[in-house]
N, C-alpha and C. Protein backbone atom coordinates (compact mmCIF):
# COMPACT_ATOMS: atom_id res chain seq x y z
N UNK A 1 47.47 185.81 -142.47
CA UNK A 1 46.59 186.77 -141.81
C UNK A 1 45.14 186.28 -141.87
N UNK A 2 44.51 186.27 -140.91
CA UNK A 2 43.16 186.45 -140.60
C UNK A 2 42.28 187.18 -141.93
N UNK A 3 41.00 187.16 -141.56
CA UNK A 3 40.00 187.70 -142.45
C UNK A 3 39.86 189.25 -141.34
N UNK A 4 40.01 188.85 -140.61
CA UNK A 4 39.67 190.37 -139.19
C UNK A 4 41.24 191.22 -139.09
N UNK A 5 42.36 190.46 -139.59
CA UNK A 5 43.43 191.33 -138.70
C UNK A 5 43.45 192.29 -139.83
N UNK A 6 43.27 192.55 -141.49
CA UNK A 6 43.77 193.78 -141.59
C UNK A 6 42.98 195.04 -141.08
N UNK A 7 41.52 194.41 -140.77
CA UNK A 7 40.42 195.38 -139.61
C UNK A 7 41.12 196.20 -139.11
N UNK A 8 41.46 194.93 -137.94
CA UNK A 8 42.42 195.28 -136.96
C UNK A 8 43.30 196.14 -136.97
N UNK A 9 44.52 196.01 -137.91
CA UNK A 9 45.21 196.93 -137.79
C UNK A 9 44.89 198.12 -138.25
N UNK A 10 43.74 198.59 -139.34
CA UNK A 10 43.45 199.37 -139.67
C UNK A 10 42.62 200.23 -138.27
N UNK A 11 42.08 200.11 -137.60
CA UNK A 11 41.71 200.52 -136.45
C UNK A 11 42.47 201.02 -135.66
N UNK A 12 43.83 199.84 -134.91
CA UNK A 12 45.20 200.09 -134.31
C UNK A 12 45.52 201.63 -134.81
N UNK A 13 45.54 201.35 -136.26
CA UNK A 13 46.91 202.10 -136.59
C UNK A 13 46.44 203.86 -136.80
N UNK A 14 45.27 203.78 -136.62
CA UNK A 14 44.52 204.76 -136.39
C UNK A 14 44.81 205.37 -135.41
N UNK A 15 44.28 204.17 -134.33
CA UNK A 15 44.30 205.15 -132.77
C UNK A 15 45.32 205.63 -132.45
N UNK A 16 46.39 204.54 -133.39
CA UNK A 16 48.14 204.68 -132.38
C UNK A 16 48.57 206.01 -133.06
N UNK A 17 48.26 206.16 -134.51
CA UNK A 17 49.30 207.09 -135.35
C UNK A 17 48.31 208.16 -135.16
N UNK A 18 46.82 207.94 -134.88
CA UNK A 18 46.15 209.19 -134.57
C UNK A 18 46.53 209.67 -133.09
N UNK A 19 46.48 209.13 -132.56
CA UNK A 19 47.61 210.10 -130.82
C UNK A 19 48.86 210.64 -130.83
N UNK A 20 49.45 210.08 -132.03
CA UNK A 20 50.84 210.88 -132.43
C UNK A 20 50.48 212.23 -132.94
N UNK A 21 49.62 212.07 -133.88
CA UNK A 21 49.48 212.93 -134.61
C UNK A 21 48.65 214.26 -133.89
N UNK A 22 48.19 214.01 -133.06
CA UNK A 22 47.38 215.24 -132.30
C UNK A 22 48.27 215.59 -131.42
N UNK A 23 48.96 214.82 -130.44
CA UNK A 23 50.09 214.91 -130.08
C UNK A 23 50.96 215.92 -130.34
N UNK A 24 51.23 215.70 -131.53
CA UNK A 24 52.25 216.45 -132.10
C UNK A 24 51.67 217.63 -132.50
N UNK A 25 50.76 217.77 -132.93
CA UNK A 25 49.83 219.27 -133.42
C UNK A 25 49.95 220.19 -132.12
N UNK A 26 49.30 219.66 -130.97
CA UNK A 26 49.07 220.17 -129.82
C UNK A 26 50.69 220.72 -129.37
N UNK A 27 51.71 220.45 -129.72
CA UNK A 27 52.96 220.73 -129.13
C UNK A 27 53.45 221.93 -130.60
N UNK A 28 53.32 221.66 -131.63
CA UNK A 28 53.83 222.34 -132.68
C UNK A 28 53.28 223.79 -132.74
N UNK A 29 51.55 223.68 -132.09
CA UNK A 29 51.27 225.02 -132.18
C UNK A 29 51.85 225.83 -130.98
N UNK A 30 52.45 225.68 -130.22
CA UNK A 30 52.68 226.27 -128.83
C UNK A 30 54.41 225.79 -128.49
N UNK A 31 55.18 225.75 -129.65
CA UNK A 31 56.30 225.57 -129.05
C UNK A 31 57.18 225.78 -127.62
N UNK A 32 56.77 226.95 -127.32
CA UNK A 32 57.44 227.90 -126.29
C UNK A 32 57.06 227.43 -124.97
N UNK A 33 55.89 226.52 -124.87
CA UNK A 33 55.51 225.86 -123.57
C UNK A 33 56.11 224.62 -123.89
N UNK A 34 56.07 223.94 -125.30
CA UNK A 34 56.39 222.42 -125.32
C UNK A 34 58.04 222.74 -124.43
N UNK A 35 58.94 223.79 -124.81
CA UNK A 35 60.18 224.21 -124.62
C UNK A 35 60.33 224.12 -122.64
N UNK A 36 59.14 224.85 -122.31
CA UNK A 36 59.22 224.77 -120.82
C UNK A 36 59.27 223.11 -119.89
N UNK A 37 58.65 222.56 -120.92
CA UNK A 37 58.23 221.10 -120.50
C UNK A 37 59.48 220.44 -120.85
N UNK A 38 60.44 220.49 -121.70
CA UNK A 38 61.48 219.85 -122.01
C UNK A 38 62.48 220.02 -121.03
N UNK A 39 62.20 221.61 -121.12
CA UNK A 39 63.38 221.77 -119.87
C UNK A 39 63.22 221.48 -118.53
N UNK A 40 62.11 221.12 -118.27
CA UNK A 40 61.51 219.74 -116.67
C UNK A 40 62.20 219.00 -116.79
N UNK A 41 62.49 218.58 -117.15
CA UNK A 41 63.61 217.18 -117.26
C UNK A 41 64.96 217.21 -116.93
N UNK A 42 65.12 218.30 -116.77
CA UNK A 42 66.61 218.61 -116.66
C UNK A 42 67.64 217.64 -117.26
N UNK A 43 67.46 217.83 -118.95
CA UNK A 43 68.52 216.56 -119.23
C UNK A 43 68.91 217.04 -120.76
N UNK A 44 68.65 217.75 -121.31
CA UNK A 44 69.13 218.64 -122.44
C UNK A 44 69.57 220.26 -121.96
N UNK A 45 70.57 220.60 -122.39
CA UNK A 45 70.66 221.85 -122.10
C UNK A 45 70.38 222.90 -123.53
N UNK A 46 70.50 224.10 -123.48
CA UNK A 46 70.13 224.51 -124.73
C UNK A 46 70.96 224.59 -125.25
N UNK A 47 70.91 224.81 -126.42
CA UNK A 47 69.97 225.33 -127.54
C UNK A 47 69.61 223.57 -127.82
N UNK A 48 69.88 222.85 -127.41
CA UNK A 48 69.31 220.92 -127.61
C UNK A 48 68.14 220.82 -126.97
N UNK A 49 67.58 221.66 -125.79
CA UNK A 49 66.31 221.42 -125.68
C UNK A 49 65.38 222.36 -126.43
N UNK A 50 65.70 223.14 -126.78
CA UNK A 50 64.72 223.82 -128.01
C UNK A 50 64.95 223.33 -129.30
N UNK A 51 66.08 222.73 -129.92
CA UNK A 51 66.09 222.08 -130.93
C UNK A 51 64.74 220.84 -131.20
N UNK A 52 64.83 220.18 -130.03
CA UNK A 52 63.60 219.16 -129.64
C UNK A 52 62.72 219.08 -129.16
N UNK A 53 62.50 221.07 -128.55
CA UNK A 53 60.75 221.52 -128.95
C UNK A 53 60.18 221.80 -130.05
N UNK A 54 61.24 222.29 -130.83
CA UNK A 54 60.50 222.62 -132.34
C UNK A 54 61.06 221.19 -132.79
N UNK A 55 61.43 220.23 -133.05
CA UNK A 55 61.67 219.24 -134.30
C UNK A 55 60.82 217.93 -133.66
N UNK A 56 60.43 217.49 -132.40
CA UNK A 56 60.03 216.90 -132.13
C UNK A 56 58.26 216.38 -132.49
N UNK A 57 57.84 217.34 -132.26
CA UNK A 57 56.45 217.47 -132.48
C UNK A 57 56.35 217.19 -133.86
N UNK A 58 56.91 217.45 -134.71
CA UNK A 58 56.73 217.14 -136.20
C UNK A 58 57.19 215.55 -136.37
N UNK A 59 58.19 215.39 -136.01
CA UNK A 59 58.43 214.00 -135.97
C UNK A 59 57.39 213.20 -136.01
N UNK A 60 56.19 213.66 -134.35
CA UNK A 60 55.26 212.86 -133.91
C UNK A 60 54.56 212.90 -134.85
N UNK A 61 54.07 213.76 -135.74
CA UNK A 61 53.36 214.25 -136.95
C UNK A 61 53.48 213.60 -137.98
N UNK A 62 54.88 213.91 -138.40
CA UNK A 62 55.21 213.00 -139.72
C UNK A 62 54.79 211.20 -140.00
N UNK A 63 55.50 210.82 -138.42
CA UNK A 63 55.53 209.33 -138.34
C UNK A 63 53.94 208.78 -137.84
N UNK A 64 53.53 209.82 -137.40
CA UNK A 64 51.68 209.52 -136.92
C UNK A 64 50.52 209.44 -138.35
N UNK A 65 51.03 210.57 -139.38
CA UNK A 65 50.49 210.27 -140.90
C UNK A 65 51.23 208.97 -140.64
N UNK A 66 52.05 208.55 -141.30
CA UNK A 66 52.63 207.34 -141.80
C UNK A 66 51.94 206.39 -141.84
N UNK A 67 52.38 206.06 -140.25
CA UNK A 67 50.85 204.90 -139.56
C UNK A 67 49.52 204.76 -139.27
N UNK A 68 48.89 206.49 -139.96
CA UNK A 68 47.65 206.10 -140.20
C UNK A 68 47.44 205.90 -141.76
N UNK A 69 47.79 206.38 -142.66
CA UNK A 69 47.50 206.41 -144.37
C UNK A 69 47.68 205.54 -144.35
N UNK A 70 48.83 204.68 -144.25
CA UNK A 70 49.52 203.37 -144.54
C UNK A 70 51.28 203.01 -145.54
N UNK A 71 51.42 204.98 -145.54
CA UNK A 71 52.22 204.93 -146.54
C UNK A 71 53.65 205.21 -145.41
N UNK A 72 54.33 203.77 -145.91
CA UNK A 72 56.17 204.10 -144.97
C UNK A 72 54.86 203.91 -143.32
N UNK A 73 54.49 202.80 -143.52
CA UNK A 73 53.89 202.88 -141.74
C UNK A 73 55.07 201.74 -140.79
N UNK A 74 55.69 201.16 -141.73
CA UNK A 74 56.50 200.31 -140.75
C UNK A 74 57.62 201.23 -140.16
N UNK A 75 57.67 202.39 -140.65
CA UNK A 75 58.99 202.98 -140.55
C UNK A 75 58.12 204.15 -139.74
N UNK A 76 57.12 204.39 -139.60
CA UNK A 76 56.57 205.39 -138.92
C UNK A 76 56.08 204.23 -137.27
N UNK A 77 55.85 203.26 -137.30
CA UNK A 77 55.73 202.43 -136.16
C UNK A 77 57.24 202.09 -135.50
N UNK A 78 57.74 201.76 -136.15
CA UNK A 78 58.97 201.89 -135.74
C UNK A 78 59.79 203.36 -134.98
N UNK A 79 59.89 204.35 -135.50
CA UNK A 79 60.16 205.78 -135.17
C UNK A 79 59.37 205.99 -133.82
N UNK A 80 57.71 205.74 -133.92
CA UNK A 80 57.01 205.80 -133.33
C UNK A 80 57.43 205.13 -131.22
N UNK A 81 57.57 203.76 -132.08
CA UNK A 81 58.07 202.82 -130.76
C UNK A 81 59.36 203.07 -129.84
N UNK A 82 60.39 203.61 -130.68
CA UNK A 82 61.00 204.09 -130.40
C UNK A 82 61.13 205.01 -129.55
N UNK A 83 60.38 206.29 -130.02
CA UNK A 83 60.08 207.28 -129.12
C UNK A 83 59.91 207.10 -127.95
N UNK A 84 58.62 206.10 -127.98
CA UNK A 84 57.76 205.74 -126.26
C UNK A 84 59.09 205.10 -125.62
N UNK A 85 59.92 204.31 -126.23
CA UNK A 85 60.92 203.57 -125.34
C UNK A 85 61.80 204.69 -124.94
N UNK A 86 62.37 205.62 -125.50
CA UNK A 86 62.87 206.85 -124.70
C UNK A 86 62.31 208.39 -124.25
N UNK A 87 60.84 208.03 -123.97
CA UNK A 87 59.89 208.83 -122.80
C UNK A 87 60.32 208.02 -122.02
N UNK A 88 59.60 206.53 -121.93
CA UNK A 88 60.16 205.71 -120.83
C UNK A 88 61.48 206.11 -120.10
N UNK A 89 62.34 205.39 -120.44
CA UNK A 89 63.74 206.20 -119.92
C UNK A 89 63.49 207.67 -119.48
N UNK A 90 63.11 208.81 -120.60
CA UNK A 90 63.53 209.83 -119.75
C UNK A 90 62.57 210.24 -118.27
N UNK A 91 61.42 210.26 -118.69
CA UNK A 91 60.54 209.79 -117.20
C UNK A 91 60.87 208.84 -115.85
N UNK A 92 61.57 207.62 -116.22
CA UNK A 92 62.20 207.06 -115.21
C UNK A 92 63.61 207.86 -114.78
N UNK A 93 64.50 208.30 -115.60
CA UNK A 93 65.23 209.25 -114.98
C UNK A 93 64.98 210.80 -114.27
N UNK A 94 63.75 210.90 -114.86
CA UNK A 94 63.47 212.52 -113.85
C UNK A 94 63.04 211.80 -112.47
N UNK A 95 61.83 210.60 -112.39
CA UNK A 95 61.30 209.84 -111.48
C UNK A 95 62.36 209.66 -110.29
N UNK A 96 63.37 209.09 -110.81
CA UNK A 96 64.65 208.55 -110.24
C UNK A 96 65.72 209.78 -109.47
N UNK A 97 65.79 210.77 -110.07
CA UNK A 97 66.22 212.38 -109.82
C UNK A 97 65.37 212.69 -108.62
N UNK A 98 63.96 212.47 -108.88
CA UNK A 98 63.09 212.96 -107.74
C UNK A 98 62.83 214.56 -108.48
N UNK A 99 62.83 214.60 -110.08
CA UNK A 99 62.48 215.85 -110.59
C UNK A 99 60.73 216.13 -110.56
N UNK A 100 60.53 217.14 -110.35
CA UNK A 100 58.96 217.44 -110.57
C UNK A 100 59.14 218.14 -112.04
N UNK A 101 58.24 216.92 -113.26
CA UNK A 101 59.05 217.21 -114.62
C UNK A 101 57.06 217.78 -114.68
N UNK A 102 56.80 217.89 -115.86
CA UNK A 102 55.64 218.51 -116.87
C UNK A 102 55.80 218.25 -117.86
N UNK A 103 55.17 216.40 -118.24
CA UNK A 103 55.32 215.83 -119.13
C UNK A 103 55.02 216.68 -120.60
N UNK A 104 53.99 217.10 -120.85
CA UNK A 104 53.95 218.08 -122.28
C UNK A 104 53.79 217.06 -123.33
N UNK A 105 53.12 215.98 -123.09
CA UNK A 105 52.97 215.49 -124.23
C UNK A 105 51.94 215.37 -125.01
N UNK A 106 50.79 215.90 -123.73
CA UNK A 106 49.50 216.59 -124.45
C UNK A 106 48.80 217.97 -124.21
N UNK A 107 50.08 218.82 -124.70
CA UNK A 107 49.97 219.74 -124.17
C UNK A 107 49.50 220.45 -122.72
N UNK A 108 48.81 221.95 -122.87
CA UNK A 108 48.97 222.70 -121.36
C UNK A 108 48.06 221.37 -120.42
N UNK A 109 47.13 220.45 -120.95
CA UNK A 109 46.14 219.78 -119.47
C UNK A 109 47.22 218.90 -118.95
N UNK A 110 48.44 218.71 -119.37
CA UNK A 110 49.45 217.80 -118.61
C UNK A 110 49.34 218.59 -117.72
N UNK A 111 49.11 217.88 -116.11
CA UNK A 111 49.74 218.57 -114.98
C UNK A 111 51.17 218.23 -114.66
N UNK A 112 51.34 218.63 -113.18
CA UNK A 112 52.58 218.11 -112.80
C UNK A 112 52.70 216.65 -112.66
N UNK A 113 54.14 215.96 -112.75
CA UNK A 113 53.91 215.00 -112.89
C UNK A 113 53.42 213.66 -111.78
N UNK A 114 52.84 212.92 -112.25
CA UNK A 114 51.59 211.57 -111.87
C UNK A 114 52.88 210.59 -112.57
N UNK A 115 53.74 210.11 -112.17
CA UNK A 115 54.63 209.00 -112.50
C UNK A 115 54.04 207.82 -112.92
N UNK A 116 53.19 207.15 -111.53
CA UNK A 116 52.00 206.11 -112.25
C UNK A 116 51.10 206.31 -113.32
N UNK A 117 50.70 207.51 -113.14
CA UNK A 117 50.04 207.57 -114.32
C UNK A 117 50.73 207.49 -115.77
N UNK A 118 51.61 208.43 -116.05
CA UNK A 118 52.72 208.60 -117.26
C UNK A 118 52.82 207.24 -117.67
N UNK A 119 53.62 206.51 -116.47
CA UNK A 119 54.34 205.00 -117.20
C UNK A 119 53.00 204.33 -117.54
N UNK A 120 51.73 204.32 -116.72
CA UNK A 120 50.64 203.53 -117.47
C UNK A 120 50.18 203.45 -118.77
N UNK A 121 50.49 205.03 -119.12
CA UNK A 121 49.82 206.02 -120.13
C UNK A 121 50.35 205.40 -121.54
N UNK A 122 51.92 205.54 -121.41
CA UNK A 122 52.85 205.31 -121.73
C UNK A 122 53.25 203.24 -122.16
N UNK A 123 53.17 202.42 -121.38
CA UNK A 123 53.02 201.37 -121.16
C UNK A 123 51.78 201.22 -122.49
N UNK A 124 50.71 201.49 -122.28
CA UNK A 124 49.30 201.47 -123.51
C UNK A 124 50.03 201.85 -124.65
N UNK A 125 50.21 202.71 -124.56
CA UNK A 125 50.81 202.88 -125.49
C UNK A 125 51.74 202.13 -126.67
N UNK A 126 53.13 201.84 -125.62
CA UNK A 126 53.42 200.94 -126.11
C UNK A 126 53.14 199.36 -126.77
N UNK A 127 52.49 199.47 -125.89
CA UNK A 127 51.79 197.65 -126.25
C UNK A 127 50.72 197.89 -127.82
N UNK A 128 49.73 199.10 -127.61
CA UNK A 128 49.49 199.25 -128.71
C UNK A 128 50.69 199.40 -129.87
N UNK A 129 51.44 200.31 -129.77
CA UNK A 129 52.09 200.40 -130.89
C UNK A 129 53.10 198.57 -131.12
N UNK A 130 53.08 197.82 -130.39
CA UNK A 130 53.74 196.49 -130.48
C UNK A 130 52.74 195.66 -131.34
N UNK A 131 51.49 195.85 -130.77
CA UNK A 131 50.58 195.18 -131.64
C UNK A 131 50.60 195.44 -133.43
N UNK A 132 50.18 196.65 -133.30
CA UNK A 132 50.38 197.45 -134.49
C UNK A 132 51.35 196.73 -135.22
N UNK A 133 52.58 197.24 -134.86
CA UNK A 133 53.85 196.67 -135.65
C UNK A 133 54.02 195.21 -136.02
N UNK A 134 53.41 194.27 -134.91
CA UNK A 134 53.13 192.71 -135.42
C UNK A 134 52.15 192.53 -136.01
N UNK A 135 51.01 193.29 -136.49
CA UNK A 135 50.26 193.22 -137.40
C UNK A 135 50.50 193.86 -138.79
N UNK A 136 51.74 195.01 -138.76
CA UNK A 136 52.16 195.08 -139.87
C UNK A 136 53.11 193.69 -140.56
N UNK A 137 54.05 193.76 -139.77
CA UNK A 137 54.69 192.29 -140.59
C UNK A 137 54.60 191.62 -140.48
N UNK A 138 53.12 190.61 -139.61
CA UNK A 138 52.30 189.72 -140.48
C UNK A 138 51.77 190.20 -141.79
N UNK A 139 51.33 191.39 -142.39
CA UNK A 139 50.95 191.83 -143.58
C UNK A 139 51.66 191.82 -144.55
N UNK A 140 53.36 192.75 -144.36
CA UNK A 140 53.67 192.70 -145.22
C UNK A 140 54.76 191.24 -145.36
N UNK A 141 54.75 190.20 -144.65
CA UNK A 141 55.13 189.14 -144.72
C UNK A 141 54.90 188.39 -145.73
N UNK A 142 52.78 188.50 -145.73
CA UNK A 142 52.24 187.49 -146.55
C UNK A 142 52.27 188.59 -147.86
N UNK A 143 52.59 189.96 -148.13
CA UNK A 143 52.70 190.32 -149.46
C UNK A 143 53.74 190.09 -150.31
């Protein structure tokens, strides 16, 4: 490692696990809309899409501490990456449906859905959280 990358990731892992983490606040306080937004998707039926209005948002929470403190962050970047890779998917399948979904992932200012926008949004995302994660195990490589 560099003299700059644990900077680096300390910065990263901020921004990345800090957007989870508000993320997830913003959905936890208002379940009952995150619930409306799930069910845009038309791809859980209930009681599975309310299971993953209330458990989801904490997830984003839990694994967003992780990767910012530093404690269990490979496993919170990981969880993390994960996630974005199945928004991806489920966004390309509402896209693909021709569903008019209400992403909800930052809460009520999500409008209806902006497809380009989402996958861009989404895409940053990811790449941040890729970085992130190759700057963790360059770290804990050399420990």
């Amino acid at each position: 490692m560099t003299k700059a990358e644990p900077w680096i990731l300390r910065v990263l892992a901020v921004v990345f696990g800090g957007t989870f983490v508000y993320a997830g606040v913003v959905k936890a306080l208002d379940p009952g809309l995150f619930l409306i937004d799930v069910r845009s998707f038309d791809m859980l039926p209930d009681p599975y899409a309310a299971w993953l209005s209330i458990s989801l948002p904490w997830l984003e929470i839990f694994a967003g501490l992780a990767v910012v403190i530093g404690v269990f962050r490979a496993s919170g970047l990981l969880i993390l990456n994960v996630l974005l890779v199945v928004f991806f998917i489920a966004i390309g399948w509402a896209w693909h449906r021709g569903i008019d979904i209400k992403c909800g992932c930052f809460g009520k200012s999500d409008a209806a859905s902006n497809y380009t926008w989402l996958f861009t949004r989404d895409g940053i995302l990811l790449a941040l959280g890729a970085v992130t994660s190759w700057l963790e195990i360059r770290r804990l490589r050399k420990s």
